[in-house]
N, C-alpha and C. Protein backbone atom coordinates (compact mmCIF):
# COMPACT_ATOMS: atom_id res chain seq x y z
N UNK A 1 18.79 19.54 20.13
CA UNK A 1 17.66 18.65 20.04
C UNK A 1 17.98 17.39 20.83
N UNK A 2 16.99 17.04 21.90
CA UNK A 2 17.57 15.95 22.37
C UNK A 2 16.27 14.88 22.12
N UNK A 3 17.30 13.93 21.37
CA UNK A 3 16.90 12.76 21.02
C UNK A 3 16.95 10.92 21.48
N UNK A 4 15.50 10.81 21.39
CA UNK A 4 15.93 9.55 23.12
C UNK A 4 16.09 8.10 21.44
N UNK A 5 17.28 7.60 21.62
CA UNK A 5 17.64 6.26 21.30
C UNK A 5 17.09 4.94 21.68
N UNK A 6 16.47 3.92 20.76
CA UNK A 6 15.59 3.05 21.27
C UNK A 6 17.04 1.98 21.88
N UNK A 7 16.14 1.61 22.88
CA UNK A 7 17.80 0.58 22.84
C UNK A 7 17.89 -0.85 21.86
N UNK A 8 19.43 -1.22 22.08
CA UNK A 8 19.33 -2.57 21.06
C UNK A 8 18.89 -3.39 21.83
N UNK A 9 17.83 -4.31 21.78
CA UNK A 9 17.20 -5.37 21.93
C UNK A 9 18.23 -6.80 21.94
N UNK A 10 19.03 -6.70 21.21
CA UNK A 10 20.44 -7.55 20.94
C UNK A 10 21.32 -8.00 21.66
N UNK A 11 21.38 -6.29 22.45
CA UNK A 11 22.42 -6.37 23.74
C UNK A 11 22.35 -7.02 25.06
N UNK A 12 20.99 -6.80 25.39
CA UNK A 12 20.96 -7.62 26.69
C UNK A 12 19.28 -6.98 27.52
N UNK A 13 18.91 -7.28 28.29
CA UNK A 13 19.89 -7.38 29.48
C UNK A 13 20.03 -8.89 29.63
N UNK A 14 19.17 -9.96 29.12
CA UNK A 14 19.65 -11.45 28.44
C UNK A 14 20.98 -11.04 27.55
N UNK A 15 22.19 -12.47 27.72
CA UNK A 15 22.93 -12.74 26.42
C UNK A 15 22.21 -14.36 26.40
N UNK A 16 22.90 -15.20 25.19
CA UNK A 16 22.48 -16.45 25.01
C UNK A 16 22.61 -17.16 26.01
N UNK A 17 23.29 -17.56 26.56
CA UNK A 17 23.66 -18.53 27.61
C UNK A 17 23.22 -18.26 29.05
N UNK A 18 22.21 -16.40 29.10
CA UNK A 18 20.98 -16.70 29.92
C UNK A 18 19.76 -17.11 30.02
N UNK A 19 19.57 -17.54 28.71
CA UNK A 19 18.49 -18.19 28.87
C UNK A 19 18.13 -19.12 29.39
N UNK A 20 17.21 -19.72 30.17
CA UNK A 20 16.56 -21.12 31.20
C UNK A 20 16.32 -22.27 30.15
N UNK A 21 15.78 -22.00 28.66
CA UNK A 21 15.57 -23.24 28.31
C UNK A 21 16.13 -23.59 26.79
N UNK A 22 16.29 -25.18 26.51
CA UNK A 22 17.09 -25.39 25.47
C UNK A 22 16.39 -25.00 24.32
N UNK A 23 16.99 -24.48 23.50
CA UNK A 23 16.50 -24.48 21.95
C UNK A 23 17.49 -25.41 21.00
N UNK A 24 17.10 -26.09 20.05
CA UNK A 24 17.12 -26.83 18.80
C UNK A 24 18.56 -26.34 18.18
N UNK A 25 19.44 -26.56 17.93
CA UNK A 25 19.69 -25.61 16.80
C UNK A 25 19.07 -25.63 15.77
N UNK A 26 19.53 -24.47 14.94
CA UNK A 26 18.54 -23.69 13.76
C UNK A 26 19.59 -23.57 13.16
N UNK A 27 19.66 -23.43 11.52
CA UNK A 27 20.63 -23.56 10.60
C UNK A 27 20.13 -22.46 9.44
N UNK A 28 18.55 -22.21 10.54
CA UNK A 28 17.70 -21.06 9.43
C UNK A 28 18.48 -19.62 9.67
N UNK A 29 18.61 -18.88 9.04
CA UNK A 29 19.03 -17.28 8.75
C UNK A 29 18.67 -16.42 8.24
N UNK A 30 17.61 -17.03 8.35
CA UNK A 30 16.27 -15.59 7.40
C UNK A 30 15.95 -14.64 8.11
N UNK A 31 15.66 -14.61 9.89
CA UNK A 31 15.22 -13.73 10.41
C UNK A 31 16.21 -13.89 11.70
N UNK A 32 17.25 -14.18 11.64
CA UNK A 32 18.21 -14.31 13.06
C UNK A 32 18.16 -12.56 13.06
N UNK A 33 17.85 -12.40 14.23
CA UNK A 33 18.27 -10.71 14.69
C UNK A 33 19.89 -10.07 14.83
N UNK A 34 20.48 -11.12 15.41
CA UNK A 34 22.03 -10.83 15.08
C UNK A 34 22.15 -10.39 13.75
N UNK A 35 21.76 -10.81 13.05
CA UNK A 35 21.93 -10.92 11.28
C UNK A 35 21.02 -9.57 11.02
N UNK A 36 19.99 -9.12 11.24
CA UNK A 36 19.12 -8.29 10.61
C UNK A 36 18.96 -7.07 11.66
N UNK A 37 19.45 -7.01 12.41
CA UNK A 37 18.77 -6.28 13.92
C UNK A 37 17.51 -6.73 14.59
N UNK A 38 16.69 -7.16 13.78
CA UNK A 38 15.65 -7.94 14.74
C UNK A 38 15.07 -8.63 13.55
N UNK A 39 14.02 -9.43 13.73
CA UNK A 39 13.02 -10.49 13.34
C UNK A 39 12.30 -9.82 12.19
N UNK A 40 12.41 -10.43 11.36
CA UNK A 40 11.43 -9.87 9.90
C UNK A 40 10.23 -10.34 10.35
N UNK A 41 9.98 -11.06 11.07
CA UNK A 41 8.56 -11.61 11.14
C UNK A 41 7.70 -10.97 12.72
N UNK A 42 6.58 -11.12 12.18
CA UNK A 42 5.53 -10.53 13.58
C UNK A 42 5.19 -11.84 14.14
N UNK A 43 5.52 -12.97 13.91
CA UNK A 43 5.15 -14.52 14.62
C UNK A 43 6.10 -14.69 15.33
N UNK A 44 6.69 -14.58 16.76
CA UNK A 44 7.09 -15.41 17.54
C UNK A 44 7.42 -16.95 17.38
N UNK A 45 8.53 -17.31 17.09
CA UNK A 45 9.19 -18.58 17.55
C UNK A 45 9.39 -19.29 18.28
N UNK A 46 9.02 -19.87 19.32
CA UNK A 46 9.31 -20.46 20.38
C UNK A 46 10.55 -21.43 20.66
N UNK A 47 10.49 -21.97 19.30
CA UNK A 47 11.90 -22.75 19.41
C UNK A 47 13.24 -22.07 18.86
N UNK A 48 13.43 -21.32 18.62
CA UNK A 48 14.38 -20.09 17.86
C UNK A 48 15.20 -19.53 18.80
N UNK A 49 16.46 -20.04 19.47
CA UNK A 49 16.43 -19.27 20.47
C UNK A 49 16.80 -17.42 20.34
N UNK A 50 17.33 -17.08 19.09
CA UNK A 50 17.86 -16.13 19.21
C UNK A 50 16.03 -15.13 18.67
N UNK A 51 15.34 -15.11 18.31
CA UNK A 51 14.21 -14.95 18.36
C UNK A 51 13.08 -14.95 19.58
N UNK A 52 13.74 -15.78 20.82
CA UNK A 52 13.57 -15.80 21.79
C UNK A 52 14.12 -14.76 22.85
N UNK A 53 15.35 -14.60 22.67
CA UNK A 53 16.75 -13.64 23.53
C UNK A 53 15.94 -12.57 22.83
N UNK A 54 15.72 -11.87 21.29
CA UNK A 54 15.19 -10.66 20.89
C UNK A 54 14.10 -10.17 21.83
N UNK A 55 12.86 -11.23 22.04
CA UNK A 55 11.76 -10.99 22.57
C UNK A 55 11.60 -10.77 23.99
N UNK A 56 12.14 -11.64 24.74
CA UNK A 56 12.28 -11.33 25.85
C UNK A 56 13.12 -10.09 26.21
N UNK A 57 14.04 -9.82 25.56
CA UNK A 57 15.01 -8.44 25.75
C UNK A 57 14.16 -7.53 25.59
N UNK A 58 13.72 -7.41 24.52
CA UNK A 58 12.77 -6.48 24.13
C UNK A 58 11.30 -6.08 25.15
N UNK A 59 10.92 -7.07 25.49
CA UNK A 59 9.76 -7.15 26.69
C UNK A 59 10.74 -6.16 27.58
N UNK A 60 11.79 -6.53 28.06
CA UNK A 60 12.05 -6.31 29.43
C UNK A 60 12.75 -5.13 29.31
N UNK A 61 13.04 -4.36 28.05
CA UNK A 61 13.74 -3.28 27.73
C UNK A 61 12.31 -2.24 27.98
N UNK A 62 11.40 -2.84 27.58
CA UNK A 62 9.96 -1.70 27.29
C UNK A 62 9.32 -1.72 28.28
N UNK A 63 8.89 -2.78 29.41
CA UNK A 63 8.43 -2.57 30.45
C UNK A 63 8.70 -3.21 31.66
N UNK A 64 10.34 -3.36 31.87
CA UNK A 64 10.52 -3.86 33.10
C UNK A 64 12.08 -3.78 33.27
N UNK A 65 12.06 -2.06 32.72
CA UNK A 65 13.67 -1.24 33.26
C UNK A 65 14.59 -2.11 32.86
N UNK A 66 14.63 -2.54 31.76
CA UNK A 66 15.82 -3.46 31.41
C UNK A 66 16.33 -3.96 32.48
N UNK A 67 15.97 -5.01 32.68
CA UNK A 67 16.17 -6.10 34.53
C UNK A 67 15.74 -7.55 33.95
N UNK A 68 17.33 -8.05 34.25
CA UNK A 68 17.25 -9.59 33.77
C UNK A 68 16.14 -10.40 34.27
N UNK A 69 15.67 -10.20 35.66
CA UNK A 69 15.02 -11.10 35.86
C UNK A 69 13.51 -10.64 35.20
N UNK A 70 12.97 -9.43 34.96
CA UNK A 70 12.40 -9.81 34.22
C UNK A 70 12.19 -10.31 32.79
N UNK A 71 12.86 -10.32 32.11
CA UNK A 71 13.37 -11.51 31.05
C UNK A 71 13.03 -12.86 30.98
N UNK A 72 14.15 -13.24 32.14
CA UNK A 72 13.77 -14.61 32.29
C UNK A 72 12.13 -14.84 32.92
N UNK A 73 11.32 -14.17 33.82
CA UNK A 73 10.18 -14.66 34.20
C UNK A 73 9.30 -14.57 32.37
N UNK A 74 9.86 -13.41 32.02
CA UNK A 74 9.32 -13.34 30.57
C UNK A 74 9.46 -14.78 29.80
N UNK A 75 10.61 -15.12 29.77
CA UNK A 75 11.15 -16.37 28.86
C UNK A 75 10.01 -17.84 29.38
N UNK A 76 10.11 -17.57 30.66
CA UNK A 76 9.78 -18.69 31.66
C UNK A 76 7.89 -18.92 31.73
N UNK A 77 7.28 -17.46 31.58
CA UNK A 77 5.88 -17.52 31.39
C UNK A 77 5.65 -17.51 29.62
N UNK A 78 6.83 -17.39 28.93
CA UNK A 78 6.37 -18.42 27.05
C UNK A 78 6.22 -19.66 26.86
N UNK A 79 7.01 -20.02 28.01
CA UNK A 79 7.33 -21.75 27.93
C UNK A 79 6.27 -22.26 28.72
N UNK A 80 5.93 -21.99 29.83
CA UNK A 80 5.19 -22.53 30.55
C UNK A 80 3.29 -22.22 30.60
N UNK A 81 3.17 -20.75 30.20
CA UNK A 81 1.48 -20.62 30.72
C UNK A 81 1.22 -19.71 29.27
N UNK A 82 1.95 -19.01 28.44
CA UNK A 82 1.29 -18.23 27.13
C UNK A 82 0.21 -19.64 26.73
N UNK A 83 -0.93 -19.36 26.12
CA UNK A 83 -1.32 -20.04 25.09
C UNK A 83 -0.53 -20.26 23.78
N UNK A 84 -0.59 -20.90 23.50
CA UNK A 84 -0.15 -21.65 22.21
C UNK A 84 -0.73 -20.92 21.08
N UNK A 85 -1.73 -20.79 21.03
CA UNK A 85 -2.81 -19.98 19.70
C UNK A 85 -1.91 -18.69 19.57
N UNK A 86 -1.36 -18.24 21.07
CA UNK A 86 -0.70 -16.48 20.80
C UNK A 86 0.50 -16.94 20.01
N UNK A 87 0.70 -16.54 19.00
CA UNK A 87 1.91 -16.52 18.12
C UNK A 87 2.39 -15.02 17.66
N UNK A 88 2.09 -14.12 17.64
CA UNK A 88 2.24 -12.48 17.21
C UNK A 88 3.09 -12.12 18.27
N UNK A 89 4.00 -11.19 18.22
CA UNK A 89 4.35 -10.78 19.22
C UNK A 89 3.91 -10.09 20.12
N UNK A 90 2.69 -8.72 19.32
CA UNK A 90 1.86 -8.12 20.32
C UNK A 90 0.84 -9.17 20.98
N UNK A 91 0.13 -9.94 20.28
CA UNK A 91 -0.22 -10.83 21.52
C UNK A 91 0.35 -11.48 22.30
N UNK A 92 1.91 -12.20 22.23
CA UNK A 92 2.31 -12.55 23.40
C UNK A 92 2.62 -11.32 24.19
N UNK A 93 2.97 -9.99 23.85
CA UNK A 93 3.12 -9.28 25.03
C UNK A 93 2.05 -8.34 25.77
N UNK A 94 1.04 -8.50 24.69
CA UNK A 94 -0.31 -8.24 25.89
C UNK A 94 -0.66 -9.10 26.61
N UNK A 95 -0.62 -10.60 26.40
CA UNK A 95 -0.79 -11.79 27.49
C UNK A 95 0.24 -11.54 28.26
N UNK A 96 1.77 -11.37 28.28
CA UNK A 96 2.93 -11.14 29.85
C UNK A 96 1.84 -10.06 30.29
N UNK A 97 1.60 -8.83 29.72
CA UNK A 97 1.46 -7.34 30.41
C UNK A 97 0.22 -7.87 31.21
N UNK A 98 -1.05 -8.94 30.62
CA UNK A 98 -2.24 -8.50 31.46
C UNK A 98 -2.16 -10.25 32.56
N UNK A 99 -1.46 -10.45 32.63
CA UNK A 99 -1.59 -12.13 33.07
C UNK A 99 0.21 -11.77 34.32
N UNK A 100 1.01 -10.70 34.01
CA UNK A 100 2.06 -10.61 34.56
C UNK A 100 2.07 -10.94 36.37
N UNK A 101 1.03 -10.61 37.16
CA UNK A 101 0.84 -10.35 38.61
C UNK A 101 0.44 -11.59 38.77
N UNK A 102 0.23 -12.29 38.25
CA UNK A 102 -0.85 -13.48 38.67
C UNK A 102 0.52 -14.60 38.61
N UNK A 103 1.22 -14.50 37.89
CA UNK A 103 1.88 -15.81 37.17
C UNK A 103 3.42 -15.19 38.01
């Protein structure tokens, strides 16, 4: 039986110290993905960075061949052009998927 393995979101193709922008520290540990494997929550964090590294990994694991740079343009179009109102994760990643060519 061959069985396809999701990948870890955890691993990369971001680690922390690729990310472009600063986050806060956080002292919270309720939903660190290191800690849980991923995010208990369907709201996106923006200031979180390790909630950030999940999401963008994850974007770029599912539709952009696990390739750092798309990551970072991922990371780089949360910070800069998502709306604010998108907080879900499926809506921020239907806004990268349908806004991706333009930006």
């Amino acid at each position: 039986m061959n069985t396809l393995l999701s990948p870890d979101h955890r691993a990369g193709p971001l680690k922390k110290h690729d990310l472009q922008y600063s986050y806060p520290h956080s002292t919270a540990g309720g939903d660190d993905p290191t800690k849980r494997g991923e995010p208990d929550s369907s709201m996106l964090n923006r200031h979180q960075w390790y909630e950030m590294l999940y999401f963008v990994n994850k974007f770029a694991n599912t539709v952009g061949n696990s390739r750092k740079d798309v990551a970072q343009k991922a990371e780089r179009l949360i910070h800069t052009k998502v709306p604010g109102n998108l907080r879900s994760h499926a809506h921020v990643s239907d806004w990268l998927r349908g806004n991706w060519t333009y930006n």
